[in-house]
N, C-alpha and C. Protein backbone atom coordinates (compact mmCIF):
# COMPACT_ATOMS: atom_id res chain seq x y z
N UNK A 1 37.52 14.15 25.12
CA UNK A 1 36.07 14.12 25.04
C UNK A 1 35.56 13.34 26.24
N UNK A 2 34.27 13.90 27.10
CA UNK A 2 33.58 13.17 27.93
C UNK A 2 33.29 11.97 27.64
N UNK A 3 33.70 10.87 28.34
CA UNK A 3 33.26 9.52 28.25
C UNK A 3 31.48 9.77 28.09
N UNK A 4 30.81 10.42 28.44
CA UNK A 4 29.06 10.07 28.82
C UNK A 4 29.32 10.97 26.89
N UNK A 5 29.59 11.63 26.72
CA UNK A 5 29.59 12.43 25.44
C UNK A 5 30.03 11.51 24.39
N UNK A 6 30.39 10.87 24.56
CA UNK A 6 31.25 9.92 23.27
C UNK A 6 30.76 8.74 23.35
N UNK A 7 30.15 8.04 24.20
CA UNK A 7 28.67 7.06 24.37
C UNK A 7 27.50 7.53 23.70
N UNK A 8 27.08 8.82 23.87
CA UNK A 8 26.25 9.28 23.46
C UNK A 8 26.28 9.22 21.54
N UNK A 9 27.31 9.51 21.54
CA UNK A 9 27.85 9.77 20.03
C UNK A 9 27.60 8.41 19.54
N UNK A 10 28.40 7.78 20.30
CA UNK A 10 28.07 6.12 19.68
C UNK A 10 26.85 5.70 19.45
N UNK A 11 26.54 5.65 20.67
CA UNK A 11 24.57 5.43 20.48
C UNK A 11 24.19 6.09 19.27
N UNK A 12 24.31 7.70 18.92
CA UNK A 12 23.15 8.02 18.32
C UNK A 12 23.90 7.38 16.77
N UNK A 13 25.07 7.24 16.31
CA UNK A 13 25.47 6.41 15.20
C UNK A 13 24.76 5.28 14.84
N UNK A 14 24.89 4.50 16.00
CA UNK A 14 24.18 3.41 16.07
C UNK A 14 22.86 2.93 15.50
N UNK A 15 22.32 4.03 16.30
CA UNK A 15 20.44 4.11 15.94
C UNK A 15 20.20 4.48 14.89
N UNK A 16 21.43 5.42 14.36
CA UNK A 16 21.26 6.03 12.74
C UNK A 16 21.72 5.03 11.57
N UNK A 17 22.47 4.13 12.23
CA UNK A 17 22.82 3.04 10.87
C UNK A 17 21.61 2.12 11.04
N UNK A 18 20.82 1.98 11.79
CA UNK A 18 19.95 1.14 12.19
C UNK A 18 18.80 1.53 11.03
N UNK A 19 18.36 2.80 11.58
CA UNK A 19 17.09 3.58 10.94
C UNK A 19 17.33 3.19 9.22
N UNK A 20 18.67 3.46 8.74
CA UNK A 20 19.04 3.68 7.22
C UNK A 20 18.90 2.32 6.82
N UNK A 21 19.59 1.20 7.29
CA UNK A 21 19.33 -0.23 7.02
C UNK A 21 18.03 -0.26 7.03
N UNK A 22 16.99 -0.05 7.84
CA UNK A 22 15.63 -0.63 8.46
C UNK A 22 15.21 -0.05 7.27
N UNK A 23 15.58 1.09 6.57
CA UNK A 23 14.34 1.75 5.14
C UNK A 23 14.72 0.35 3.85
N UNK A 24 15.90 0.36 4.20
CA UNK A 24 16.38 -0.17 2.70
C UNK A 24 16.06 -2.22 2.68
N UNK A 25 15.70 -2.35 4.00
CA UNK A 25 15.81 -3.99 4.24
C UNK A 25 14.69 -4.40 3.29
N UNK A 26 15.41 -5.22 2.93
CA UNK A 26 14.32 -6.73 2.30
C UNK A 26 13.49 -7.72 2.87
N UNK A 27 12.63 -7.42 2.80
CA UNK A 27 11.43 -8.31 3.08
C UNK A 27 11.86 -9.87 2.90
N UNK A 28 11.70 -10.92 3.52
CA UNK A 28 12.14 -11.97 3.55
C UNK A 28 10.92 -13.01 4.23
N UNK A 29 11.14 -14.02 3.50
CA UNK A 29 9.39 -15.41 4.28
C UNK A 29 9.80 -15.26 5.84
N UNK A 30 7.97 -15.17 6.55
CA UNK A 30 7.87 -14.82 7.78
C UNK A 30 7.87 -13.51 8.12
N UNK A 31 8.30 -12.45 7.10
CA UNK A 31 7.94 -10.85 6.90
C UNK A 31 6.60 -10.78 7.21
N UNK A 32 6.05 -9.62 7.34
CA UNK A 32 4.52 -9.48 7.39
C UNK A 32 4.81 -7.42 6.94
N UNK A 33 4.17 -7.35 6.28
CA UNK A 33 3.90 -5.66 5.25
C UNK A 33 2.89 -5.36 6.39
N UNK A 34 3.06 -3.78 6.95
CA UNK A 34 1.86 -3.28 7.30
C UNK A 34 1.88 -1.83 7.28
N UNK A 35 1.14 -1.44 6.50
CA UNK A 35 0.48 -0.06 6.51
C UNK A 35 -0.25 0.48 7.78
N UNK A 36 0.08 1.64 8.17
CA UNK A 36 -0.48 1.94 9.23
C UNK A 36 -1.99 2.78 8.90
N UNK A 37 -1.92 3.37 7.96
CA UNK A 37 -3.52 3.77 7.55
C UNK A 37 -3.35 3.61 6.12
N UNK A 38 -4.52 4.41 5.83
CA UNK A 38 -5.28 4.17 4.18
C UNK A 38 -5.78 5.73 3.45
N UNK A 39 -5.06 6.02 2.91
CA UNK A 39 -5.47 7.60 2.49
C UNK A 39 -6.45 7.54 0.91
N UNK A 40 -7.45 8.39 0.66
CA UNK A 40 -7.75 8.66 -0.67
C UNK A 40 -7.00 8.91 -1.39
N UNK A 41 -6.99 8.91 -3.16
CA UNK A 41 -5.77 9.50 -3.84
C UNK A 41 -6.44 11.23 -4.26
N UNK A 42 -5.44 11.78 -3.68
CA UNK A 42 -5.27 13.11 -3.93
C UNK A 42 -5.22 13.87 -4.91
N UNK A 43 -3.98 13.34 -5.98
CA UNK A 43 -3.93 13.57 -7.37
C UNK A 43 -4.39 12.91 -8.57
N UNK A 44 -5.58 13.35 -9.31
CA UNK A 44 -6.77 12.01 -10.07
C UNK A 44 -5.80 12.02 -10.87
N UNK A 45 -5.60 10.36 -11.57
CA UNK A 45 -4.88 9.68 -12.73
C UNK A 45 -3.22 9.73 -12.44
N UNK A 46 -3.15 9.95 -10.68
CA UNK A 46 -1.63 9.95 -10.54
C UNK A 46 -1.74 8.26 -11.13
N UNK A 47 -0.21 7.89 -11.69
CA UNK A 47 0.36 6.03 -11.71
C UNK A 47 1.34 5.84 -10.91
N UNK A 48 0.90 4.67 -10.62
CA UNK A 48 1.03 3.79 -9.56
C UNK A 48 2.02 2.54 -10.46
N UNK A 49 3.46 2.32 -10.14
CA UNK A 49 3.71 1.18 -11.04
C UNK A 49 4.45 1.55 -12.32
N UNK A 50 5.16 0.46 -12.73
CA UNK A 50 5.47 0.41 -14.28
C UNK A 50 4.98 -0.23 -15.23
N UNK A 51 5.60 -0.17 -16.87
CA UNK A 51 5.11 -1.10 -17.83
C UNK A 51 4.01 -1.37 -17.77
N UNK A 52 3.82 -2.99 -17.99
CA UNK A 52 2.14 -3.49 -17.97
C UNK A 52 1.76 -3.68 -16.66
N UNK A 53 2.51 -3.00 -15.47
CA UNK A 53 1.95 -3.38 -14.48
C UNK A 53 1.79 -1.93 -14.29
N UNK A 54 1.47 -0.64 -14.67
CA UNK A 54 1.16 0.37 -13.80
C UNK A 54 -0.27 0.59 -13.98
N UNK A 55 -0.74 1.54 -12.64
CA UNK A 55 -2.04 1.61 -12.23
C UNK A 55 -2.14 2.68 -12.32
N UNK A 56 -3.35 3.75 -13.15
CA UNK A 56 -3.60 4.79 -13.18
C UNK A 56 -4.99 4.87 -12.43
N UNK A 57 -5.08 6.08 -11.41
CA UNK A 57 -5.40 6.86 -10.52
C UNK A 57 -6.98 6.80 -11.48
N UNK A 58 -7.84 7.13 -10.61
CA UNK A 58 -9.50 7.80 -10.73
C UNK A 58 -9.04 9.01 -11.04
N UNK A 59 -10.21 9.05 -11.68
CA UNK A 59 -10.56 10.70 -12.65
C UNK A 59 -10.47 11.95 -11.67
N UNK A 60 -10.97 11.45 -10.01
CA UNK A 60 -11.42 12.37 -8.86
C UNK A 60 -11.19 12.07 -7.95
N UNK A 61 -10.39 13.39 -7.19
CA UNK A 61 -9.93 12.79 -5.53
C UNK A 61 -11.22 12.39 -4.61
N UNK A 62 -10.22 11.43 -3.96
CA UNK A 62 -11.20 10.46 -2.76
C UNK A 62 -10.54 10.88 -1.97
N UNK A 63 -11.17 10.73 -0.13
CA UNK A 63 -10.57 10.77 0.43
C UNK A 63 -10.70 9.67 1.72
N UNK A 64 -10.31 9.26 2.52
CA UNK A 64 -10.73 8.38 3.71
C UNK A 64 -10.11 8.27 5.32
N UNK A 65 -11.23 8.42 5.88
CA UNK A 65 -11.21 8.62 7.19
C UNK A 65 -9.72 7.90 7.69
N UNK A 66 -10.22 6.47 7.96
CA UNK A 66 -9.31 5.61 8.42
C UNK A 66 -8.84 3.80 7.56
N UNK A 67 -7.95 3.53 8.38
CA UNK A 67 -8.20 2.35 7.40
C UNK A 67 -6.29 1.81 7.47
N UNK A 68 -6.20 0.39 7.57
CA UNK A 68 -5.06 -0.24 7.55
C UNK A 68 -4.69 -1.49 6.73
N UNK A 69 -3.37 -2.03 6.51
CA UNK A 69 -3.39 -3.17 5.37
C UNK A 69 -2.19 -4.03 6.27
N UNK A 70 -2.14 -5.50 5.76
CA UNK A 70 -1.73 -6.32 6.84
C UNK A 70 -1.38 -7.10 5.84
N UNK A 71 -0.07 -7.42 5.51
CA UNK A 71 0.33 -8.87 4.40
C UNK A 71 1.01 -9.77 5.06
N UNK A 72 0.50 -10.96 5.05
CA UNK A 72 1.98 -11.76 5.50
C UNK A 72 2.08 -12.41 4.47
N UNK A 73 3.88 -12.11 3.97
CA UNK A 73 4.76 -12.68 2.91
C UNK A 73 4.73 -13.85 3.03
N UNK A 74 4.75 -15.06 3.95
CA UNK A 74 5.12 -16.22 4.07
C UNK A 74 3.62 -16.88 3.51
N UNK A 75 2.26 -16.17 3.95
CA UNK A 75 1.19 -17.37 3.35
C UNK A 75 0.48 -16.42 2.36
N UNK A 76 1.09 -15.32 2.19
CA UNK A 76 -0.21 -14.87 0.96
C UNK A 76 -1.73 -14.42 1.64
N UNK A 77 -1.40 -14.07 2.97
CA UNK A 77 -2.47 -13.68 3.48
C UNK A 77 -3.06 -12.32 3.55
N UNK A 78 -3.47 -11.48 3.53
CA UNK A 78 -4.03 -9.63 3.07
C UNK A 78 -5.35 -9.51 3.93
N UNK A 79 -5.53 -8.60 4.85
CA UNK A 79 -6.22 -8.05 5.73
C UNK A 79 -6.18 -6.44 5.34
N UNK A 80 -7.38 -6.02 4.88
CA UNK A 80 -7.36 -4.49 5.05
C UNK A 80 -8.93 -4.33 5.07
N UNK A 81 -8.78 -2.70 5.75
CA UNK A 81 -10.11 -2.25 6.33
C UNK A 81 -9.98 -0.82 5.44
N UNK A 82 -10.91 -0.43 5.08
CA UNK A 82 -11.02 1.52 5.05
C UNK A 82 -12.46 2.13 5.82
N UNK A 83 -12.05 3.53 6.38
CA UNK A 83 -13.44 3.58 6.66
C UNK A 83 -13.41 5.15 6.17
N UNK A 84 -14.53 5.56 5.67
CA UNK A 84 -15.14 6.41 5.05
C UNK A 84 -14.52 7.09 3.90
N UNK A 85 -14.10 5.85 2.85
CA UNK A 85 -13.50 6.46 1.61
C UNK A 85 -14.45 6.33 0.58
N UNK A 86 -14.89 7.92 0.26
CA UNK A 86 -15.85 8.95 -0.20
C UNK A 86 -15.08 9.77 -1.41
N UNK A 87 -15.83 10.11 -2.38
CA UNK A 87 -15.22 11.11 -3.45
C UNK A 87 -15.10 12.46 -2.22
N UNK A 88 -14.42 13.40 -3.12
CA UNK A 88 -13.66 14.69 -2.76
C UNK A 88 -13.75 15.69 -3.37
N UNK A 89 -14.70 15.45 -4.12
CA UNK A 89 -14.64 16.56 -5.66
C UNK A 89 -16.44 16.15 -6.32
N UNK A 90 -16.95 17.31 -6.65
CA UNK A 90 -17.75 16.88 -7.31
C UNK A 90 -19.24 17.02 -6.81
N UNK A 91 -20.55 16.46 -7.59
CA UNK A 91 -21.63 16.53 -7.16
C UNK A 91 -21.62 15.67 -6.20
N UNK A 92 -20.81 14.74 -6.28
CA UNK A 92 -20.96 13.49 -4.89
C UNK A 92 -20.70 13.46 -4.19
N UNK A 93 -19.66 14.78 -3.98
CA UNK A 93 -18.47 14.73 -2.68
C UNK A 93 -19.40 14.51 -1.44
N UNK A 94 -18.24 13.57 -0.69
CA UNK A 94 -18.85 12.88 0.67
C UNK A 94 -19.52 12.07 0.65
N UNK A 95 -19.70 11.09 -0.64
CA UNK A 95 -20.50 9.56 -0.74
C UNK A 95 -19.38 8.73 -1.69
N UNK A 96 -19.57 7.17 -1.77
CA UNK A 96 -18.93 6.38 -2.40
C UNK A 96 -19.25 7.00 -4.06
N UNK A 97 -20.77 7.73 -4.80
CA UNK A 97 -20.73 7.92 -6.08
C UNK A 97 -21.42 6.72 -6.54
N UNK A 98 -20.97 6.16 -7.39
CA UNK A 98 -20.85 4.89 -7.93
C UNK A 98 -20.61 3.64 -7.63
N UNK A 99 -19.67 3.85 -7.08
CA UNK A 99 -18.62 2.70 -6.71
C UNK A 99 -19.42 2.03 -5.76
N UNK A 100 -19.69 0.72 -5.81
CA UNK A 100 -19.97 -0.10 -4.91
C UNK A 100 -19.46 -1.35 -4.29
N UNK A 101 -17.88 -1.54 -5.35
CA UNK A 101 -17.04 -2.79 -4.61
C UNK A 101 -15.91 -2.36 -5.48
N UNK A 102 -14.45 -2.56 -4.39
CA UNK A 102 -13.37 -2.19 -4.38
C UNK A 102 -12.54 -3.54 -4.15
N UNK A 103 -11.23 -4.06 -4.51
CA UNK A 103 -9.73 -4.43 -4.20
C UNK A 103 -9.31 -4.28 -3.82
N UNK A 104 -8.65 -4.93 -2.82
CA UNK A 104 -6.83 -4.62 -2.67
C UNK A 104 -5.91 -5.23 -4.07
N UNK A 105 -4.87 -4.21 -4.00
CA UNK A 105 -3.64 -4.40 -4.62
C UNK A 105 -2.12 -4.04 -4.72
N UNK A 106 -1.51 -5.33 -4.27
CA UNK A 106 0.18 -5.24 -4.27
C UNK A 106 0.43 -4.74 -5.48
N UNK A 107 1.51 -3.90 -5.44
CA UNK A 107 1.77 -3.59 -6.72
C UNK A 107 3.10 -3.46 -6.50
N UNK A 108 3.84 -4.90 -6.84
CA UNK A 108 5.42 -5.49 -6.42
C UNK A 108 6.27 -4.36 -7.69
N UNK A 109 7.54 -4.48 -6.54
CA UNK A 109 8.53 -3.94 -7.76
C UNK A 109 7.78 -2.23 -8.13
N UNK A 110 7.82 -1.50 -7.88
CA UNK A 110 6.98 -0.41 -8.12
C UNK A 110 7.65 0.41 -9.15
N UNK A 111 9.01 0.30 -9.35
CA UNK A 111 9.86 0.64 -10.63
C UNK A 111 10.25 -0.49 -11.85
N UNK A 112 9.78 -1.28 -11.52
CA UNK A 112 9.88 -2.18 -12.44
C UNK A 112 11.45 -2.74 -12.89
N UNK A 113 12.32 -2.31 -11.96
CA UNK A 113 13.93 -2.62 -12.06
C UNK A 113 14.19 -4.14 -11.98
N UNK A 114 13.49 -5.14 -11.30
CA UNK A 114 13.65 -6.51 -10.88
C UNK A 114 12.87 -7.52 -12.05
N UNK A 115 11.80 -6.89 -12.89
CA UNK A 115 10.92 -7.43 -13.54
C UNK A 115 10.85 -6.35 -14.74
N UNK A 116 12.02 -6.73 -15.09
CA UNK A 116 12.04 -6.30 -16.83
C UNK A 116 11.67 -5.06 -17.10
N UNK A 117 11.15 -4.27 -16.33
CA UNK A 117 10.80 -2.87 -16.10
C UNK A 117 9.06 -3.33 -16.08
N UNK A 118 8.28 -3.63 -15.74
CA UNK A 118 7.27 -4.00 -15.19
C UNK A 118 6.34 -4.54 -13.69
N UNK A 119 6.18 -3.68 -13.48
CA UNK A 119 5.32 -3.94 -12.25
C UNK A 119 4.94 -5.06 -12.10
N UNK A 120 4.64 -5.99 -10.94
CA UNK A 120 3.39 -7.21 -11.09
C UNK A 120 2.82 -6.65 -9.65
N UNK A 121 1.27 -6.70 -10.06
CA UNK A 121 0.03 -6.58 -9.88
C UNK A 121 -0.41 -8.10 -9.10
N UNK A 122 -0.52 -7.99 -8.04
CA UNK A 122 -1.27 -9.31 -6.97
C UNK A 122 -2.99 -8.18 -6.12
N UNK A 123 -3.73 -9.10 -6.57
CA UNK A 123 -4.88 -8.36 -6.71
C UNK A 123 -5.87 -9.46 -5.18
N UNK A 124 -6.90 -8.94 -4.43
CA UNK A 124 -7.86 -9.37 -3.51
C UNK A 124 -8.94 -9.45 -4.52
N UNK A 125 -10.11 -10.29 -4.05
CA UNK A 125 -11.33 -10.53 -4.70
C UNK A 125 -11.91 -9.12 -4.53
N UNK A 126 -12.60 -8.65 -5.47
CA UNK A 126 -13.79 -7.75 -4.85
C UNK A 126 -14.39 -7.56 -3.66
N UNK A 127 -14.75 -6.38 -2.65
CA UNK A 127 -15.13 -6.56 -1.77
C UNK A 127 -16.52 -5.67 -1.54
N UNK A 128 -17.36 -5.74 -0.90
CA UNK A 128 -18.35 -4.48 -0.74
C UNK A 128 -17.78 -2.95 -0.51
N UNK A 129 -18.62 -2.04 -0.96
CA UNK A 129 -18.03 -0.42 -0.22
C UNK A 129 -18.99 -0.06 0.03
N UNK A 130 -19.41 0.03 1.39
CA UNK A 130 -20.60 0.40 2.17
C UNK A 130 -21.17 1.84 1.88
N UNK A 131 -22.36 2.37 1.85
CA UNK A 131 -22.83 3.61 1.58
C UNK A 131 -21.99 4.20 2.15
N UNK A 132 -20.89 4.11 3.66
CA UNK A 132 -20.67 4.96 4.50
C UNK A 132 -18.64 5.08 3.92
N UNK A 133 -18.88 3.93 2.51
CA UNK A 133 -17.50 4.44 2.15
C UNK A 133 -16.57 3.34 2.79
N UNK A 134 -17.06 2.21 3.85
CA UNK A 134 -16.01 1.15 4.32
C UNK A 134 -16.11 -0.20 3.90
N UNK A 135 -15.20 -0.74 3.75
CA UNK A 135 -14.84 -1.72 2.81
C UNK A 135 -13.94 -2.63 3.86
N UNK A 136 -13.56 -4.08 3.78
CA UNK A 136 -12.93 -5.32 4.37
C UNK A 136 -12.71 -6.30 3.74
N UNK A 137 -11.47 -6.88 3.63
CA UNK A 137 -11.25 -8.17 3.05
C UNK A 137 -10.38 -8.56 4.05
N UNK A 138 -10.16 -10.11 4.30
CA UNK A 138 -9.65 -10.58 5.23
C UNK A 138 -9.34 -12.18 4.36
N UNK A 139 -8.61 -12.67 3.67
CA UNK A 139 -8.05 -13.69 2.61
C UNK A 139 -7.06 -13.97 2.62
N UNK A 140 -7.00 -14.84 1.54
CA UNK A 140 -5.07 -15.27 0.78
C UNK A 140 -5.77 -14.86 -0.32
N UNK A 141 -4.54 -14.47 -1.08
CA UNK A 141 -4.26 -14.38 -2.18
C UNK A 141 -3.35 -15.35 -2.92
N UNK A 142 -3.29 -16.41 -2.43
CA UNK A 142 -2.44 -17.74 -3.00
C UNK A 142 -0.57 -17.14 -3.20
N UNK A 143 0.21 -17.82 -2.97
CA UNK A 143 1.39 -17.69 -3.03
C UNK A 143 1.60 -16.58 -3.88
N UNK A 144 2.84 -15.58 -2.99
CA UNK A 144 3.25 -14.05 -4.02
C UNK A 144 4.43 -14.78 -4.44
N UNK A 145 4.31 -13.75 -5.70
CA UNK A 145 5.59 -13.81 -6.44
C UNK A 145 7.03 -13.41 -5.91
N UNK A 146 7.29 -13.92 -6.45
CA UNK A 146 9.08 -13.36 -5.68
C UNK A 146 9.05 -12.29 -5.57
N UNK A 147 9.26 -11.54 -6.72
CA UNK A 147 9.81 -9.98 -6.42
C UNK A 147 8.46 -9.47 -5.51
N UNK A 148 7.85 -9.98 -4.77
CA UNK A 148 6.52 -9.05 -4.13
C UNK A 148 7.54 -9.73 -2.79
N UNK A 149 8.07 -10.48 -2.32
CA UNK A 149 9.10 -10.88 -1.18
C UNK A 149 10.45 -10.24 -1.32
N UNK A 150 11.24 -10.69 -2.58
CA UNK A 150 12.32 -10.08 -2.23
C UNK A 150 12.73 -8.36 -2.58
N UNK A 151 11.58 -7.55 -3.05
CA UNK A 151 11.99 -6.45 -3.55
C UNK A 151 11.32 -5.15 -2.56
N UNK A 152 12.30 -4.60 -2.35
CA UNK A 152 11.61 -3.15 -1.04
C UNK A 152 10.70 -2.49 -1.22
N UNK A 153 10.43 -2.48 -3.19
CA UNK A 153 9.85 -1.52 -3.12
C UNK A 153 8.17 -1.91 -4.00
N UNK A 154 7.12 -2.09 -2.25
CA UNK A 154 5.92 -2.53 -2.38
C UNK A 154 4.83 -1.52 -2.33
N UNK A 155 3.96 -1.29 -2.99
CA UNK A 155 2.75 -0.13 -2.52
C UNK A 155 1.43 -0.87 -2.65
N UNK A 156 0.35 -0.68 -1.96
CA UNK A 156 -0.61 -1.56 -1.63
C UNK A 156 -2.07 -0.30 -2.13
N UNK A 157 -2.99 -0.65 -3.15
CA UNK A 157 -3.74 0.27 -3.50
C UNK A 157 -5.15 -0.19 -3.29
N UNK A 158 -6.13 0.46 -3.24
CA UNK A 158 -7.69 0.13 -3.46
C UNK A 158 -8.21 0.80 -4.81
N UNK A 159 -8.63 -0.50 -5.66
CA UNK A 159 -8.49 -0.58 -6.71
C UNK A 159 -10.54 -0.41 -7.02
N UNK A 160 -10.88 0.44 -7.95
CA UNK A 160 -12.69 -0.26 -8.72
C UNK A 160 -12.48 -1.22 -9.57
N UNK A 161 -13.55 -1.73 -9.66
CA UNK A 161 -13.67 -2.75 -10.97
C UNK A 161 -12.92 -2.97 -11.93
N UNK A 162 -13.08 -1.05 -12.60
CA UNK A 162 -12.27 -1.22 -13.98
C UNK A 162 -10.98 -0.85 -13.83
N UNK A 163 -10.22 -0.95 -12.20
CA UNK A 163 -8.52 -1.09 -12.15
C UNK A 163 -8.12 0.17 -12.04
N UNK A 164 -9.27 1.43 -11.65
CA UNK A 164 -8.46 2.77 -11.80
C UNK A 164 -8.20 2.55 -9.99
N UNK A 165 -6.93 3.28 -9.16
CA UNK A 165 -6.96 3.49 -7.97
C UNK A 165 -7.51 4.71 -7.35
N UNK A 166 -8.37 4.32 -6.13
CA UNK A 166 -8.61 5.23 -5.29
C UNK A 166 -7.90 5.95 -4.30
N UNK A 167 -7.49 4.72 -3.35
CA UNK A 167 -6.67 4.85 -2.06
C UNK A 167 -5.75 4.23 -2.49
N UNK A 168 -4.80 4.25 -1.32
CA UNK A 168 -3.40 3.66 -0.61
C UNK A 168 -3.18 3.71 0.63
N UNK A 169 -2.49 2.47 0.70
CA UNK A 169 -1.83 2.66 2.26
C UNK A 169 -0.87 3.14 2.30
N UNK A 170 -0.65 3.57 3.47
CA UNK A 170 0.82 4.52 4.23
C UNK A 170 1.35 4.75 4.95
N UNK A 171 2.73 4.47 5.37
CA UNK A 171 3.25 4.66 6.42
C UNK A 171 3.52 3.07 6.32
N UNK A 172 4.37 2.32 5.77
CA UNK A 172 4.59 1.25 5.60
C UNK A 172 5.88 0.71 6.63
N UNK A 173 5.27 -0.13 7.62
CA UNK A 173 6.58 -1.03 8.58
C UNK A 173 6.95 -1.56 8.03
């Protein structure tokens, strides 16, 4: 076999044990979670979560322009933006509807395997949702729970009042 051919081989092994580790790694203090955008939920009353920690979906798809989420594990800190998340369905489609202040929410452990089969739920204060559908929080959320550090599997939602989800982030580094 070509020496430049069997380098090559190596390399691309390489990058491939890399990629497979990099899905499965654990979040660890000094981690920072980031979503690269923020989508509406698509399927109304999809859940989000287990046990007493799962989150069931709005009655009606939303959808949203743009929008990103920012955690750092070490202080409990949460940065997220959306912009133009609007119903999708309906007499309202293309306005907020109702809704006039939204959440963020971790929703640690998302199978509930680490926590007894239960989700835990780390929630942002209320925030405004602008006629135009955009929303910002920029906070702590006071020290996360363990399994929201040591467990892979995190999903970050925009929550109404009464806890049904709209959005999510996606595309998680």
């Amino acid at each position: 076999m070509p020496v430049l051919l069997r380098k090559l081989l190596i390399g691309s092994g390489v990058a491939l044990c890399a990629a497979v580790v990099g899905q499965n790694a654990v979040a660890g203090f000094g981690d920072d979670l980031h979503w690269q955008s923020v989508i509406g939920i698509a399927q109304p009353n999809n859940v989000v979560g287990s046990g007493t920690g799962a989150v069931t979906g709005g009655g009606a798809p939303w959808s949203a322009f743009d929008g990103h989420v920012n955690v750092d594990l070490d202080r409990g800190d949460v940065n997220f933006d959306v912009h133009g998340l609007v119903l999708a369905a309906g007499n309202s489609i293309g306005t907020r509807g109702t809704i006039a202040a939204v959440k963020g929410t971790l929703v640690c452990d998302t199978d509930g395997s680490a926590s007894g089969g239960n989700s835990v739920l780390v929630d942002t204060q209320m925030v405004e949702l602008d006629e135009r559908g955009n929303a910002r929080f920029n906070g702590s959320v006071g020290a996360l729970p363990a399994v929201c550090i040591s467990e892979p599997d995190v999903a970050f939602l925009i929550r109404v009042g009464a806890g049904r989800w709209i959005a999510n982030g996606t595309v998680l580094r």
